[in-house]
C-alpha atoms as a PDB file:
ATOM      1  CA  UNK A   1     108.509  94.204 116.400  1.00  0.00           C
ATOM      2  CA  UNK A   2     111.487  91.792 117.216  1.00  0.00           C
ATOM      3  CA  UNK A   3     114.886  93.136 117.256  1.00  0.00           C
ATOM      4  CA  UNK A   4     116.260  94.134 113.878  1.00  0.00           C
ATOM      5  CA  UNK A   5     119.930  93.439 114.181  1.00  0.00           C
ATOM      6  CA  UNK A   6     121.789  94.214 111.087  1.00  0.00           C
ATOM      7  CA  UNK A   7     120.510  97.119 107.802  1.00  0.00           C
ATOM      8  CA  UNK A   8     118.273  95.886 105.532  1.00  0.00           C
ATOM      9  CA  UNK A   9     118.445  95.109 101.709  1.00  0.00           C
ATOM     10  CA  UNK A  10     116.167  95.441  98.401  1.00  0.00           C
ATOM     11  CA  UNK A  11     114.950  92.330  97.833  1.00  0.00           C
ATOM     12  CA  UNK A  12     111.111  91.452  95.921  1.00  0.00           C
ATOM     13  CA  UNK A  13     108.066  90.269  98.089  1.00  0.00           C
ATOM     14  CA  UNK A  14     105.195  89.617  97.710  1.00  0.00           C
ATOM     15  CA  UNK A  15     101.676  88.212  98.952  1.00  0.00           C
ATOM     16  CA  UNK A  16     100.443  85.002  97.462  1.00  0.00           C
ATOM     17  CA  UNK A  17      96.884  85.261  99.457  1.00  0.00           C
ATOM     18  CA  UNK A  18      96.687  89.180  98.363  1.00  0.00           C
ATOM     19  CA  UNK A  19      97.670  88.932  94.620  1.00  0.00           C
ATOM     20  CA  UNK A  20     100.568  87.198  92.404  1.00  0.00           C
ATOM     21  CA  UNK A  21     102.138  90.540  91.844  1.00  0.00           C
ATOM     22  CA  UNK A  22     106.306  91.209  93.609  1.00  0.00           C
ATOM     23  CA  UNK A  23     107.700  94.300  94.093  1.00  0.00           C
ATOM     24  CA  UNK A  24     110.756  95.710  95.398  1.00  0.00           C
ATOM     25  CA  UNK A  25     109.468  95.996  99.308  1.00  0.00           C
ATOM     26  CA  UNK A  26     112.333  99.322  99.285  1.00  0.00           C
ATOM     27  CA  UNK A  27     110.123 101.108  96.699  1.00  0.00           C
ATOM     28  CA  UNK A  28     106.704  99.628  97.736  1.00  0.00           C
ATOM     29  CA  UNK A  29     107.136 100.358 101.852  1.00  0.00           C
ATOM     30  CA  UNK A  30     107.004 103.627 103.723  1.00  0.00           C
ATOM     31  CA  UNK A  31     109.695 101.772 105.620  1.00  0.00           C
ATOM     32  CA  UNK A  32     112.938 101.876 103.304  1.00  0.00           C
ATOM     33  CA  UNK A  33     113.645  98.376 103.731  1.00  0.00           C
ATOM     34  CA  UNK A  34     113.561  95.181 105.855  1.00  0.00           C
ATOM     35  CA  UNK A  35     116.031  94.299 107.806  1.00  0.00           C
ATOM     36  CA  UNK A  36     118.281  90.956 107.033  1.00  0.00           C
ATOM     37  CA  UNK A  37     118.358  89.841 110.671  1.00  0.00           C
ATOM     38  CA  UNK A  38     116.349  89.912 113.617  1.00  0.00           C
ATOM     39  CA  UNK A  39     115.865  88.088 116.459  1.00  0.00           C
ATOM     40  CA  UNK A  40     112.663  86.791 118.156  1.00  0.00           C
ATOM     41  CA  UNK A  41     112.049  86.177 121.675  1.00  0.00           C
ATOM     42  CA  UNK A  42     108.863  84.102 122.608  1.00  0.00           C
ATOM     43  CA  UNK A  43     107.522  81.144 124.776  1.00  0.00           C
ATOM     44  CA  UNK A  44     107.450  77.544 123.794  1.00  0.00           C
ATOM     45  CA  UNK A  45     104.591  74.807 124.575  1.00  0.00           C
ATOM     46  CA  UNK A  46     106.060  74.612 128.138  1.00  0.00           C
ATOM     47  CA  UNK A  47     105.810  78.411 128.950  1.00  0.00           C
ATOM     48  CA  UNK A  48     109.904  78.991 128.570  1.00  0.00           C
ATOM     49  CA  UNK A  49     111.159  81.804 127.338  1.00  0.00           C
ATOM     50  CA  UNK A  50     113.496  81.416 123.899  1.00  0.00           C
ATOM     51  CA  UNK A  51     115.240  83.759 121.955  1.00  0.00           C
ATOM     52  CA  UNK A  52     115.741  82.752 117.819  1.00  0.00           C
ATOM     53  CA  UNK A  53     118.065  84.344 115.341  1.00  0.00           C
ATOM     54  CA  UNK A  54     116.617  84.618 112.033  1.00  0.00           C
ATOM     55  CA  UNK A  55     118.670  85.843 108.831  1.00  0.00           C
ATOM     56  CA  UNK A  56     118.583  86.512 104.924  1.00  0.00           C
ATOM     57  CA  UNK A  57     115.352  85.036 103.488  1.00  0.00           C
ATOM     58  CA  UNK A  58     113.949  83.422 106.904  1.00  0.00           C
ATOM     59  CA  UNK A  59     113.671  86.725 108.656  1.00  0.00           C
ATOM     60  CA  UNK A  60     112.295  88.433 105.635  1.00  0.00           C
ATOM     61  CA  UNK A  61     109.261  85.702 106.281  1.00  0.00           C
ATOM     62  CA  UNK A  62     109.164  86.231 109.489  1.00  0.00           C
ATOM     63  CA  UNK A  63     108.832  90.149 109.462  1.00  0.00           C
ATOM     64  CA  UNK A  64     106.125  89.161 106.345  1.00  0.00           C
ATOM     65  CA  UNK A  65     104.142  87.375 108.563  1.00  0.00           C
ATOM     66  CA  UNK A  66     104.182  89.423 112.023  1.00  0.00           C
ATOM     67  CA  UNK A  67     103.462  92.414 109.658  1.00  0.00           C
ATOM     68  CA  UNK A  68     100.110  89.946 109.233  1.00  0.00           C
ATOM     69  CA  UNK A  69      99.546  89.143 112.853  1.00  0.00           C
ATOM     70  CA  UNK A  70      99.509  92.886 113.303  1.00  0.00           C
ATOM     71  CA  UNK A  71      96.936  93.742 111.194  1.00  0.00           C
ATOM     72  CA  UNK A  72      99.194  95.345 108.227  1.00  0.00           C
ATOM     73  CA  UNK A  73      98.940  93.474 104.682  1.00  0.00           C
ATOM     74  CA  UNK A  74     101.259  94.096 102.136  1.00  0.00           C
ATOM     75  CA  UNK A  75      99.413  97.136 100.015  1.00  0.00           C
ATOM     76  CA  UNK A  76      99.321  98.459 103.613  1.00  0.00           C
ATOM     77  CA  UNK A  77     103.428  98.711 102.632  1.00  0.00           C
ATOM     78  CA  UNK A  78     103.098  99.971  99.512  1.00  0.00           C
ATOM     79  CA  UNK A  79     103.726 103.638  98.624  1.00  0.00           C
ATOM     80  CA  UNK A  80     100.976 105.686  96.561  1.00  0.00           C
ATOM     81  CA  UNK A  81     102.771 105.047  93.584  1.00  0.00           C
ATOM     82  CA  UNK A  82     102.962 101.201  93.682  1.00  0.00           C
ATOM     83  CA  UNK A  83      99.751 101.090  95.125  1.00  0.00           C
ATOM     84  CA  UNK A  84      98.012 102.635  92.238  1.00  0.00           C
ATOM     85  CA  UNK A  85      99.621 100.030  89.738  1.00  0.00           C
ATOM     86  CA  UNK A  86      98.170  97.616  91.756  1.00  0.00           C
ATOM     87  CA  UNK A  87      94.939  98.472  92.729  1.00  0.00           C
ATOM     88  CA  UNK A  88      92.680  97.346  90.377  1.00  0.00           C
ATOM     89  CA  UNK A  89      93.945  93.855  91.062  1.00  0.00           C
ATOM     90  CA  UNK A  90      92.926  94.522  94.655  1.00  0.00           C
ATOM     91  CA  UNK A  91      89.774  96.131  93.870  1.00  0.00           C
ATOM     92  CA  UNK A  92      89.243  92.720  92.061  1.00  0.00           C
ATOM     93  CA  UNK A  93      90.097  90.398  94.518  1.00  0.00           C
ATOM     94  CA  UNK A  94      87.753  92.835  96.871  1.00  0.00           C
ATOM     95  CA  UNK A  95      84.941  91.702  94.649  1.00  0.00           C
ATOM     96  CA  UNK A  96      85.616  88.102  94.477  1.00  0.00           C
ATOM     97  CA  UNK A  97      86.095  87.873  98.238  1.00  0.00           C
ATOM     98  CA  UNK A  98      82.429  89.688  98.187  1.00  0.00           C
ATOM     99  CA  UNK A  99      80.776  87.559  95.880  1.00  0.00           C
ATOM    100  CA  UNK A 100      81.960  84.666  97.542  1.00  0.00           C
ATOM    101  CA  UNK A 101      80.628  85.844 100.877  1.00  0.00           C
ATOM    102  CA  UNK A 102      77.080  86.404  99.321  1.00  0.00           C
ATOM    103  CA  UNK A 103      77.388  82.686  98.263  1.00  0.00           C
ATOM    104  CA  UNK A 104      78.391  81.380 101.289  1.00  0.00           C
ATOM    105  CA  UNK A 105      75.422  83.120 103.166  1.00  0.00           C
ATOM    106  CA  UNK A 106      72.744  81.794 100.608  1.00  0.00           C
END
């Protein structure tokens, strides 16, 4: 995980490819919040090392989409709670997704 540098905040998020449906990420993680800062070190095209500061809204996409690139997805966030109110929608997009693989393999 890159470097969280400041405490995090309650803000909503969501997942547009999981379902339409935001939720405070401080109620829905077992993590109590994101943080507002971090900062990412990586390599560019040429192989050089760089370091990037990300704050407020741009780190909370950041941390959204490493979450990805590590194999958690959102619900994977979600306490038992919030994931109950939500998981019929999953359980629906779960069939779609299905259906649309038996299509494709026809």
């Amino acid at each position: 995980m890159p470097w969280a540098r400041r405490c995090g905040e309650t803000q909503l998020e969501g997942c547009s490819r999981l379902c339409k449906r935001l939720c405070p990420l401080s109620l829905a993680s077992r993590l109590p919040q994101r943080p507002l800062g971090v900062t990412v070190s990586y390599q560019d095209v040429k192989g050089e090392a760089r370091r990037l500061k990300l704050d407020g809204f741009q780190a909370r996409i950041f941390q959204h989409e490493f979450d990805h690139l590590q194999g958690v997805l959102f619900q994977d966030r979600m306490s038992p709670e919030v994931l109950a109110t939500v998981q019929p929608q999953l359980e629906a997009l779960e069939r779609a997704w299905a259906a649309a693989q038996r299509k494709t393999r026809r």
